[in-house]
N, C-alpha and C. Protein backbone atom coordinates (compact mmCIF):
# COMPACT_ATOMS: atom_id res chain seq x y z
N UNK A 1 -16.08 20.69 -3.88
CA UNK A 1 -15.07 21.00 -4.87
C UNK A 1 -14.08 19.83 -4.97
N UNK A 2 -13.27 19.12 -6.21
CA UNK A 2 -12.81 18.58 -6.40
C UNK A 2 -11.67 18.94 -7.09
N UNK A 3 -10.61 18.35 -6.94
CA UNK A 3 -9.48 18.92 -6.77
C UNK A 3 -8.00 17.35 -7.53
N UNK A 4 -7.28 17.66 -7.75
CA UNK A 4 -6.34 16.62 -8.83
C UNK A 4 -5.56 16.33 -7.67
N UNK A 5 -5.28 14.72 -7.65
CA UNK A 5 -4.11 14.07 -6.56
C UNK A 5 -2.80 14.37 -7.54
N UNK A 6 -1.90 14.25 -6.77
CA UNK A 6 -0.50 13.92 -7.14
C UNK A 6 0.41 12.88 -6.58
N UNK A 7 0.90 12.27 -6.65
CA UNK A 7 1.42 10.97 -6.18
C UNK A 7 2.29 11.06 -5.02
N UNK A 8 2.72 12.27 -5.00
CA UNK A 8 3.43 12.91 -3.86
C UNK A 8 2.40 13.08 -2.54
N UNK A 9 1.23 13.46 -2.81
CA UNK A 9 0.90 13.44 -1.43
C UNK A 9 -0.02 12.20 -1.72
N UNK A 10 0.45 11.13 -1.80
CA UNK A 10 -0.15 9.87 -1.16
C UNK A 10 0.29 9.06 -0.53
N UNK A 11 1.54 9.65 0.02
CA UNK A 11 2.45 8.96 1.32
C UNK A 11 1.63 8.59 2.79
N UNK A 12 1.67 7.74 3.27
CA UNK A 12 0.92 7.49 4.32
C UNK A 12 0.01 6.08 4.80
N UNK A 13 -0.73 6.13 5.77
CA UNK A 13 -1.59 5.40 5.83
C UNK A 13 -3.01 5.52 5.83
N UNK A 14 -3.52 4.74 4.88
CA UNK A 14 -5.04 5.09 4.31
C UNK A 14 -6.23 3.97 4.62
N UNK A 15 -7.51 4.41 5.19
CA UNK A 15 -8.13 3.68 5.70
C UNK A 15 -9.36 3.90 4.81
N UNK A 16 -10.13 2.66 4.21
CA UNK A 16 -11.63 2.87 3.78
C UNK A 16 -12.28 3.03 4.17
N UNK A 17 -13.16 4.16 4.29
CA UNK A 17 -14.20 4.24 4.72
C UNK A 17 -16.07 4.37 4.19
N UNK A 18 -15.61 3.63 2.48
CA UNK A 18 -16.47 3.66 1.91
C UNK A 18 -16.09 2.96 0.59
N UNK A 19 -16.98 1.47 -0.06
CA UNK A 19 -16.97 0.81 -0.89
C UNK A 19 -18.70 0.80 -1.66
N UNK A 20 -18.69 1.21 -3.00
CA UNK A 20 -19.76 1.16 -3.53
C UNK A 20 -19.52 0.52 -4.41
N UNK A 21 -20.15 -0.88 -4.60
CA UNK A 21 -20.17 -1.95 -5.76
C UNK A 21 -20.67 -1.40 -6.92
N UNK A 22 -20.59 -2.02 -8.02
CA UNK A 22 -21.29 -2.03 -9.13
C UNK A 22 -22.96 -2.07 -9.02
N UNK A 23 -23.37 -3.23 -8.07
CA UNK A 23 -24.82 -3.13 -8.27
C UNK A 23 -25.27 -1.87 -7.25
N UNK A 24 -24.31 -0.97 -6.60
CA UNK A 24 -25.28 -0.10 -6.02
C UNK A 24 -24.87 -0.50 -4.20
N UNK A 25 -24.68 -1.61 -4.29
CA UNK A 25 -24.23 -1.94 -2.03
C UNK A 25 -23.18 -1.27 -2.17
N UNK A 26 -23.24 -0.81 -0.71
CA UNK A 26 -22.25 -0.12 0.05
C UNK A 26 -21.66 -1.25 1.38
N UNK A 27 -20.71 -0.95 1.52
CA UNK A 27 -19.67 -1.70 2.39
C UNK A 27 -18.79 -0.47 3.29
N UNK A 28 -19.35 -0.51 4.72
CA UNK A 28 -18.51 0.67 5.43
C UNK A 28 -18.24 0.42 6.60
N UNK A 29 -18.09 -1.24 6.54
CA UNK A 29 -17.55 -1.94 8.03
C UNK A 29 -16.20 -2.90 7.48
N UNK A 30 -15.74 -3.28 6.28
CA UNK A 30 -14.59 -3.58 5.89
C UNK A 30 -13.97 -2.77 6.54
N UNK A 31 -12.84 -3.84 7.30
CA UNK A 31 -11.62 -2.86 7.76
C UNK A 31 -10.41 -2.85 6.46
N UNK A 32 -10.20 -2.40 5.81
CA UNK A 32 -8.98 -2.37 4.47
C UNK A 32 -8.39 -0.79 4.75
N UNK A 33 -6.78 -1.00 5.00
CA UNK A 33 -5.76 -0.26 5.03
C UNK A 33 -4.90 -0.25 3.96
N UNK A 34 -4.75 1.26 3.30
CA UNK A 34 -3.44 1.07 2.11
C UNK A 34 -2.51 1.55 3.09
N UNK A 35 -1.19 0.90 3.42
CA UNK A 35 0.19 1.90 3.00
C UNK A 35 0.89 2.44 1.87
N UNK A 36 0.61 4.01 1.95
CA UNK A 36 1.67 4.12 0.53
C UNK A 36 3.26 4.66 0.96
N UNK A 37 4.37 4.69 0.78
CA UNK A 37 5.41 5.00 0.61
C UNK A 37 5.47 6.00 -0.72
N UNK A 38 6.94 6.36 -1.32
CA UNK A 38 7.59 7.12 -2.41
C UNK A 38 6.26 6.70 -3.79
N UNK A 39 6.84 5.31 -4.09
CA UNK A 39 6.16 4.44 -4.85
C UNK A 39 5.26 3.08 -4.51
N UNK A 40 6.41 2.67 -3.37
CA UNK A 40 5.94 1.49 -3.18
C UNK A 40 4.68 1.68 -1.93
N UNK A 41 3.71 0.36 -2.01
CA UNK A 41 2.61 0.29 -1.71
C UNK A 41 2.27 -0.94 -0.85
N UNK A 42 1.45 -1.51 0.28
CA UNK A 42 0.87 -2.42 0.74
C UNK A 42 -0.72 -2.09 0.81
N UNK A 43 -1.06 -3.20 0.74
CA UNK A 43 -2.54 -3.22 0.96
C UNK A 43 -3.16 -4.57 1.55
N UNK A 44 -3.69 -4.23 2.79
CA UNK A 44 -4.22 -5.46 3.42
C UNK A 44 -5.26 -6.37 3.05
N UNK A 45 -5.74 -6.20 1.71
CA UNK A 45 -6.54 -7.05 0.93
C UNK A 45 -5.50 -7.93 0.65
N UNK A 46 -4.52 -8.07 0.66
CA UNK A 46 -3.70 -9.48 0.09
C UNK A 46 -2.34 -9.44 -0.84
N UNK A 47 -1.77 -7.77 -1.24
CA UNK A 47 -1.46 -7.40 -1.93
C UNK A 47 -0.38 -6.41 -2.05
N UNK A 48 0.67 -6.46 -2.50
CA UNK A 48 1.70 -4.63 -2.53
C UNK A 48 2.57 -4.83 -4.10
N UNK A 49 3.52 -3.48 -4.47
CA UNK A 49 3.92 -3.70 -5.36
C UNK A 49 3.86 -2.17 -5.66
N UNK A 50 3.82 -1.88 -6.93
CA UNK A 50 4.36 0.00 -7.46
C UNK A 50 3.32 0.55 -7.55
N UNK A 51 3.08 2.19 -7.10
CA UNK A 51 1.91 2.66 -7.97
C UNK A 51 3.16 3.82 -8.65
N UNK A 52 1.51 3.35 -9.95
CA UNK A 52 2.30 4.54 -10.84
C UNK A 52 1.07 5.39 -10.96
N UNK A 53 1.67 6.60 -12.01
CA UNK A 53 0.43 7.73 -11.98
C UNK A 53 0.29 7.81 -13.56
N UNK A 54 -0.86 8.18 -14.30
CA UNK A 54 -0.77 8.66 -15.34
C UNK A 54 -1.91 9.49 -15.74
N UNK A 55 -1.64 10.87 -14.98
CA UNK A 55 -2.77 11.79 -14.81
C UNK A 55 -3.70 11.83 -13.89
N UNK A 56 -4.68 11.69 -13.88
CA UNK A 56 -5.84 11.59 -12.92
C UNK A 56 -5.84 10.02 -12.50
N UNK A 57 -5.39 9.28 -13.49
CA UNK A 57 -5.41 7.49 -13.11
C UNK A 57 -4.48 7.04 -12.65
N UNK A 58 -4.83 6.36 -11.46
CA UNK A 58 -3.28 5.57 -11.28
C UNK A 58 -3.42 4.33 -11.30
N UNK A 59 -2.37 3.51 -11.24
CA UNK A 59 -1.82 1.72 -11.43
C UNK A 59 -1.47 1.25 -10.23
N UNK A 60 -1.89 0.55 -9.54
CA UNK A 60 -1.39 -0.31 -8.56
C UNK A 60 -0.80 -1.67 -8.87
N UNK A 61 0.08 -1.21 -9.50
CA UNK A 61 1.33 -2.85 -9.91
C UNK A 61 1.22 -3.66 -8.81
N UNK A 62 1.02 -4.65 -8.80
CA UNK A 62 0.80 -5.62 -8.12
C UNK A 62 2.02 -6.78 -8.63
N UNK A 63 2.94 -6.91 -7.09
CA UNK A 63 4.15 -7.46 -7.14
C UNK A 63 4.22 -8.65 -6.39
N UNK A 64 3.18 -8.50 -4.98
CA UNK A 64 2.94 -9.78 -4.58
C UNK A 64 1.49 -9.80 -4.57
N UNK A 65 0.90 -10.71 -4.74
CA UNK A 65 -0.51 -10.77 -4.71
C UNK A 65 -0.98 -12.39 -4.32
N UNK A 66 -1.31 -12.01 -2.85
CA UNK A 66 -1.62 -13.48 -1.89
C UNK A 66 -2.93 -13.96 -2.88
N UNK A 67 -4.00 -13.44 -3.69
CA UNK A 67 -4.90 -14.22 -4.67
C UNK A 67 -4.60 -13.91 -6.29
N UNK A 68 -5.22 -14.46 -6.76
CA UNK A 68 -4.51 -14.42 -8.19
C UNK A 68 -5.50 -13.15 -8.72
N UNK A 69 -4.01 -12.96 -9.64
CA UNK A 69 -4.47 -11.62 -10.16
C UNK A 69 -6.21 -11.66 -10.97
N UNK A 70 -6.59 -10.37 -11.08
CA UNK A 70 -8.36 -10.05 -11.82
C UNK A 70 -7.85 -10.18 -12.89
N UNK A 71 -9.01 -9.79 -13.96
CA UNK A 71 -8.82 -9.98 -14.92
C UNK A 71 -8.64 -8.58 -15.83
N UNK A 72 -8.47 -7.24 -15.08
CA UNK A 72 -8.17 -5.95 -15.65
C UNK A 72 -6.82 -5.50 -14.96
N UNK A 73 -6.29 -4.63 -15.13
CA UNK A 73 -5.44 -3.82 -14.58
C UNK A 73 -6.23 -2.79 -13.13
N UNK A 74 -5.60 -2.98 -11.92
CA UNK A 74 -5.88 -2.24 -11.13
C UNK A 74 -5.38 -1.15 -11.06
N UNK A 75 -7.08 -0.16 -11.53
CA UNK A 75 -6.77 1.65 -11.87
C UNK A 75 -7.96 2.47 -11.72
N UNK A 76 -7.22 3.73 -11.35
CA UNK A 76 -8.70 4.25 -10.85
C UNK A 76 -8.14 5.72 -10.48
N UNK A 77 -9.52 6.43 -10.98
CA UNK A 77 -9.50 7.78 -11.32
C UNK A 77 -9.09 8.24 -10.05
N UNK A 78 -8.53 8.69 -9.71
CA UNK A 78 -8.71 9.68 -8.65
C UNK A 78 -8.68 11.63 -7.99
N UNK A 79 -9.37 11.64 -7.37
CA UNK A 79 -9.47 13.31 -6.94
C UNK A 79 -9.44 13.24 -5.25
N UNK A 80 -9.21 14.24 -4.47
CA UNK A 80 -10.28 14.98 -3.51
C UNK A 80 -11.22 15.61 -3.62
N UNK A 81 -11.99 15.28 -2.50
CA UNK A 81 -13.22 15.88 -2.37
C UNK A 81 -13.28 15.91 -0.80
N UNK A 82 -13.45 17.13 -0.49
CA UNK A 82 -13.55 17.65 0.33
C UNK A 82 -12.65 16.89 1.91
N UNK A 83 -11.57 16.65 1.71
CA UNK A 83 -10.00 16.17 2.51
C UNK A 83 -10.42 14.66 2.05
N UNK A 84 -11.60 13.89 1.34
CA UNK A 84 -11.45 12.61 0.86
C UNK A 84 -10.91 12.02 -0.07
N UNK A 85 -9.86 11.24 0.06
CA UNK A 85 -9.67 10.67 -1.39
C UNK A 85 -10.49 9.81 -2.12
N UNK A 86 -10.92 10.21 -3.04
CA UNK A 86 -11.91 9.20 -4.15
C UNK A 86 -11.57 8.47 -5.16
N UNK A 87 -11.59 7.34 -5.23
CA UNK A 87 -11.14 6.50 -6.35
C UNK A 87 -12.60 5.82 -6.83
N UNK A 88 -12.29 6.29 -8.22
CA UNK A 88 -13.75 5.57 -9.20
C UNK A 88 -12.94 4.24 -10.27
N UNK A 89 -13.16 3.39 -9.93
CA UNK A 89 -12.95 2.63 -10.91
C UNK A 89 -12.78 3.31 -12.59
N UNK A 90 -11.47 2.54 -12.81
CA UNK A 90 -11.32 2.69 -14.80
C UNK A 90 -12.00 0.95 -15.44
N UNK A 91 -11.36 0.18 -15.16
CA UNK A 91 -12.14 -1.21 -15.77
C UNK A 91 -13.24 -1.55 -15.73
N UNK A 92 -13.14 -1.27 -13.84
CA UNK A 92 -14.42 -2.00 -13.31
C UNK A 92 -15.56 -0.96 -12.41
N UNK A 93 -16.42 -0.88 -12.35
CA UNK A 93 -17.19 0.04 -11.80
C UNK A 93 -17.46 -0.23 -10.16
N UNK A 94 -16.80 1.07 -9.65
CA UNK A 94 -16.74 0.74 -8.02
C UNK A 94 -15.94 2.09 -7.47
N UNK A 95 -16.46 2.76 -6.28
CA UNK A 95 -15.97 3.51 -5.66
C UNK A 95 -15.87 3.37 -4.44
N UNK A 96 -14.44 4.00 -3.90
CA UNK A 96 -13.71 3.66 -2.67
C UNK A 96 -13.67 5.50 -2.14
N UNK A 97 -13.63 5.44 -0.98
CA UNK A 97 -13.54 6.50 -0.38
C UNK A 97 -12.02 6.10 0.29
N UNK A 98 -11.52 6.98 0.95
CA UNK A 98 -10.31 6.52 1.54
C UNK A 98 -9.83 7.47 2.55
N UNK A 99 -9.15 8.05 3.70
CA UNK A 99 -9.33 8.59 4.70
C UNK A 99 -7.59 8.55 5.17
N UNK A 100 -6.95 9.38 5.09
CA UNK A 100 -5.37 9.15 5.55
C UNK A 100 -5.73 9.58 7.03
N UNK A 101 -4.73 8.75 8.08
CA UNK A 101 -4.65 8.12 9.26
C UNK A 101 -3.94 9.63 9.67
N UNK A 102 -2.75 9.83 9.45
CA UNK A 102 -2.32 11.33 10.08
C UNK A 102 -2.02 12.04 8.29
N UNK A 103 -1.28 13.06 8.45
CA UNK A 103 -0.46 14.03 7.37
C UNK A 103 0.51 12.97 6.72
N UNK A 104 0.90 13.49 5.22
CA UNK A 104 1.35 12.79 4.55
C UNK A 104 3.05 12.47 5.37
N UNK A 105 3.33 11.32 4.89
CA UNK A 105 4.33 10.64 5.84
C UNK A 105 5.57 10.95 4.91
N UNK A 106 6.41 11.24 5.80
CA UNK A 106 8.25 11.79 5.32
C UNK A 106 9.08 10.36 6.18
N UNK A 107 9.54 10.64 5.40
CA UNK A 107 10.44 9.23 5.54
C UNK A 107 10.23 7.95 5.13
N UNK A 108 9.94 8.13 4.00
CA UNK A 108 9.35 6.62 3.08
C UNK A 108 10.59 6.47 2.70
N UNK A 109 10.46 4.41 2.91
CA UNK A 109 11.39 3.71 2.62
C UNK A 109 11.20 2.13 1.97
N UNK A 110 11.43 1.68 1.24
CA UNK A 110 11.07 0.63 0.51
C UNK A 110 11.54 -0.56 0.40
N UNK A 111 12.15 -2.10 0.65
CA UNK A 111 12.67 -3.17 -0.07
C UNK A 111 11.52 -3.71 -1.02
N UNK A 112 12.27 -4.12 -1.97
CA UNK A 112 11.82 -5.06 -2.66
C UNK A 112 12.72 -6.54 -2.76
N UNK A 113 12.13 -7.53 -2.05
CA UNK A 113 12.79 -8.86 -2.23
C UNK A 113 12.08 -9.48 -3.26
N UNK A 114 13.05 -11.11 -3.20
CA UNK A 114 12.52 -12.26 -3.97
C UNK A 114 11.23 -12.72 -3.70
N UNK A 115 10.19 -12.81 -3.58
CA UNK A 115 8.93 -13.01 -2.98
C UNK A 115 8.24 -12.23 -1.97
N UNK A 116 8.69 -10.83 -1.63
CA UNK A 116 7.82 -10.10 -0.46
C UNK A 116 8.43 -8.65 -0.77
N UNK A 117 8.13 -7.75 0.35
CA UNK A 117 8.32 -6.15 0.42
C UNK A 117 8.17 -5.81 1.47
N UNK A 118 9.05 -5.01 1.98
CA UNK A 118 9.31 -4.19 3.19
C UNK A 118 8.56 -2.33 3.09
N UNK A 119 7.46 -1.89 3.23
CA UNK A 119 7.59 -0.72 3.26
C UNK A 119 7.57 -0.05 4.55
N UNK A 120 7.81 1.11 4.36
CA UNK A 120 8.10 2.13 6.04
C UNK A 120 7.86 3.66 5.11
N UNK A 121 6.64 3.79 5.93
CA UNK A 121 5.94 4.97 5.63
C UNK A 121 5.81 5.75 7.06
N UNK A 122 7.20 6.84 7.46
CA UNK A 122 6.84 7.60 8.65
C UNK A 122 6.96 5.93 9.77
N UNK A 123 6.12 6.48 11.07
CA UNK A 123 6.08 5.41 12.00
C UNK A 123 5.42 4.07 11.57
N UNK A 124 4.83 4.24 10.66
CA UNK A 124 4.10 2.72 9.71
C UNK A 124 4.86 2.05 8.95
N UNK A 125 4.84 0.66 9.28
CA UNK A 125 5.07 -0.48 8.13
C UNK A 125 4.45 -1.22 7.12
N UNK A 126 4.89 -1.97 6.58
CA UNK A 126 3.85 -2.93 5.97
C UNK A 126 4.75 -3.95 5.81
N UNK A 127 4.33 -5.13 5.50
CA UNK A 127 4.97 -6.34 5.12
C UNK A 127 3.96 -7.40 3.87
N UNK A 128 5.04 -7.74 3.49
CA UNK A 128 3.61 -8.72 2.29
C UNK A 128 4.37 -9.28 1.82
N UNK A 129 4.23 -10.91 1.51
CA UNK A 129 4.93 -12.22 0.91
C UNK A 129 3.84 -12.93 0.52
N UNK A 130 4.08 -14.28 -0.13
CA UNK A 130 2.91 -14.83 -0.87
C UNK A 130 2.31 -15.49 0.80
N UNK A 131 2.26 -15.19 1.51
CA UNK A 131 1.40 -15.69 2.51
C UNK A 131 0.24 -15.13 3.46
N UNK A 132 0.97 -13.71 2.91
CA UNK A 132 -0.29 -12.66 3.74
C UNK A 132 0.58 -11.21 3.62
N UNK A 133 -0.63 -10.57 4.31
CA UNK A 133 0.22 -9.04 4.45
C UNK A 133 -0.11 -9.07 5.83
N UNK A 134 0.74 -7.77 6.33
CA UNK A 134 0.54 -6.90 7.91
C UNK A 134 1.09 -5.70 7.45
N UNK A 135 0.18 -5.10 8.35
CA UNK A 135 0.39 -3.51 8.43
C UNK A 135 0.57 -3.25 9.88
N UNK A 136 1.25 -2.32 10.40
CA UNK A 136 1.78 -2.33 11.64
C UNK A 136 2.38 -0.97 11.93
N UNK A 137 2.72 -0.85 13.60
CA UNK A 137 3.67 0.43 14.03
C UNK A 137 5.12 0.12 13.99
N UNK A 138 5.73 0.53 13.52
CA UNK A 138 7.65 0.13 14.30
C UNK A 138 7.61 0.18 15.26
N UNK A 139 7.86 -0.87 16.28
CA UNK A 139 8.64 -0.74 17.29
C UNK A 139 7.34 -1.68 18.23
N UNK A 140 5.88 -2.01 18.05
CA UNK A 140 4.82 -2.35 18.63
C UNK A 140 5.24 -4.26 18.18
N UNK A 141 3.66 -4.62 18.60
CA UNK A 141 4.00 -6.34 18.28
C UNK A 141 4.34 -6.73 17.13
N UNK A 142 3.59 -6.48 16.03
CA UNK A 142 3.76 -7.11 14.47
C UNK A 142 5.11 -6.79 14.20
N UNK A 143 6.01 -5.56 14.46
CA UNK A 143 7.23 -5.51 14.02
C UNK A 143 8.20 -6.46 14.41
N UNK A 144 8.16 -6.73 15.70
CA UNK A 144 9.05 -7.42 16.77
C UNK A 144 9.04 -8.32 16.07
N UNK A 145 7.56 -9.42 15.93
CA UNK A 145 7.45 -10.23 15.94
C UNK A 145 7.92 -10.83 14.18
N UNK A 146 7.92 -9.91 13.25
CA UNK A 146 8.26 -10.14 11.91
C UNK A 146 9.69 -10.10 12.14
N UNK A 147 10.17 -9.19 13.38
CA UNK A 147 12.14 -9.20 13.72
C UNK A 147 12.85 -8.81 12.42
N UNK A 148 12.75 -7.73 11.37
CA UNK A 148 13.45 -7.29 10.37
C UNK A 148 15.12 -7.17 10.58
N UNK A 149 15.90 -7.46 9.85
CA UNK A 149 17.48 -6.72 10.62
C UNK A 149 17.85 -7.33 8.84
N UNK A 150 19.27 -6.88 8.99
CA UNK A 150 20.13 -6.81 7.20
C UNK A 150 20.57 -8.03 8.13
N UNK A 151 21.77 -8.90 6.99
CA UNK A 151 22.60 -10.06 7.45
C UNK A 151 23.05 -10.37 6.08
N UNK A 152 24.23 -9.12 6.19
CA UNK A 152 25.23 -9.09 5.02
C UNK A 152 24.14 -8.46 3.52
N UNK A 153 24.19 -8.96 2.87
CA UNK A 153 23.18 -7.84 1.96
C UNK A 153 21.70 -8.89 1.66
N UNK A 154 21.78 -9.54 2.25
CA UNK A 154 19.81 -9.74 2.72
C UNK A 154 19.29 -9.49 3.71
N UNK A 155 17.81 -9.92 3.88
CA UNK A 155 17.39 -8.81 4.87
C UNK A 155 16.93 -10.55 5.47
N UNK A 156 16.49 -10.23 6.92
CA UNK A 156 15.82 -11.64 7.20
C UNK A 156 14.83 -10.83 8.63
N UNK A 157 13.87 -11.91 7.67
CA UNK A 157 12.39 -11.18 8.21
C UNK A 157 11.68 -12.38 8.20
N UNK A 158 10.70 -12.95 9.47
CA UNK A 158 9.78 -13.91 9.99
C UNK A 158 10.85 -15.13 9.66
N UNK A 159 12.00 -15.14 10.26
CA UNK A 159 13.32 -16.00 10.28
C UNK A 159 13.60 -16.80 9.04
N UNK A 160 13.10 -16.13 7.86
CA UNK A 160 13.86 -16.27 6.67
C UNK A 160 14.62 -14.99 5.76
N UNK A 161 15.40 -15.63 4.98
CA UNK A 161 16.71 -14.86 4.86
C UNK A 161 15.75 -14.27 3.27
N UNK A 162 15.84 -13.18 2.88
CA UNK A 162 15.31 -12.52 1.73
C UNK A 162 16.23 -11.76 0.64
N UNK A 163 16.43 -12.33 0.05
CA UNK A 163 17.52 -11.47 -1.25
C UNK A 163 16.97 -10.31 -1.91
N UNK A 164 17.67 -9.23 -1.45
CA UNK A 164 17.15 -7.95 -1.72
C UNK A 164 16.98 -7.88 -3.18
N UNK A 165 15.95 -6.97 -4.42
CA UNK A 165 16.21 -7.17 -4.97
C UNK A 165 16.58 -5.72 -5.95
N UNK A 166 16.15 -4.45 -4.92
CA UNK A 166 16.02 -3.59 -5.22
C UNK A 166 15.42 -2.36 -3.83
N UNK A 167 15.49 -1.35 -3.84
CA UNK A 167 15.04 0.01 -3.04
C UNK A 167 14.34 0.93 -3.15
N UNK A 168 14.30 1.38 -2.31
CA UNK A 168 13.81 2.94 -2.62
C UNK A 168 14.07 3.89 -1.58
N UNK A 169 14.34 5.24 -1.96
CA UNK A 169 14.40 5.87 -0.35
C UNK A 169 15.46 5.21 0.74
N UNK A 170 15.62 5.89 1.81
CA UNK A 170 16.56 5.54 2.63
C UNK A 170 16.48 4.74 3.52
N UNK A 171 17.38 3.46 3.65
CA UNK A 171 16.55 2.32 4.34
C UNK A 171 17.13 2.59 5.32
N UNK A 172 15.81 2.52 6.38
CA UNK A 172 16.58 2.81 8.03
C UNK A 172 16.15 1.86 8.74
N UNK A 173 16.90 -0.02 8.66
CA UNK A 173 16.65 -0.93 9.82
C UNK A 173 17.31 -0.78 11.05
């Protein structure tokens, strides 16, 4: 049985566990993690920025993107099926299975800087600038080591200073 997402419960951290190309291959040893937050999003393919919803389809705005953008809009149908999330391609033909890590996450929190993004989904982070992404625990190595803290109203993260440029949700550094 299949069943309609809502954007509300796609808070969390989401793991693939299934890529079906266009010609028919399957891919089910890629390690690819989404974080989603409120709105805001990371994805360890190279990438974060807004999702939006518009019905069964949603948009993954893409705000930083470590490779240059495709040549469609990234969108894709989505449902459950049976506790899986399924995304079928709208442009391009391809299905993703996807697998949330625990229950949808409370306490989503968002920056948006000049070149990167801070999200905090529950005990999960994400980070993404034009140089890469990480996904991570608070409080484990990748956090430490990225060292987040405010300093007056920018944030400074991997010991550069970031001009906020916008929020979401309640920021708790």
């Amino acid at each position: 049985m299949t069943s309609t997402v809502l954007m509300t419960e796609c808070s969390g951290l989401w793991r693939r566990t299934l890529l079906v190309n266009s010609d028919g291959s399957r891919d089910t040893g890629t390690d690819v993690a989404w974080l989603q937050g409120d709105t805001a999003y990371v994805d360890t393919r190279g990438f974060a920025g807004i999702l939006g919803q518009r019905g069964d389809v949603f948009e993954w705005q893409r705000l930083i993107d470590v490779e240059p953008p495709g040549p469609y809009p990234d969108e894709g149908r989505m449902h459950w099926e049976a506790g899986v999330l399924i995304e079928v391609g709208v442009h391009e033909d391809y299905v993703e299975h996807w697998v949330r890590k625990d229950s949808p996450a409370a306490n989503c929190w968002a920056l948006f800087l000049t070149d990167a993004m801070l999200v905090c989904a529950g005990p999960q982070f994400g980070w993404a600038d034009r140089r890469g992404v990480v996904v991570g625990v608070i409080g484990r190595s990748e956090w430490t080591a990225l060292a987040p803290h405010m300093s007056g109203s920018e944030l400074v993260a991997n010991d550069v200073r970031w001009s906020i440029e916008g929020s979401e949700g309640d920021v708790n550094l």
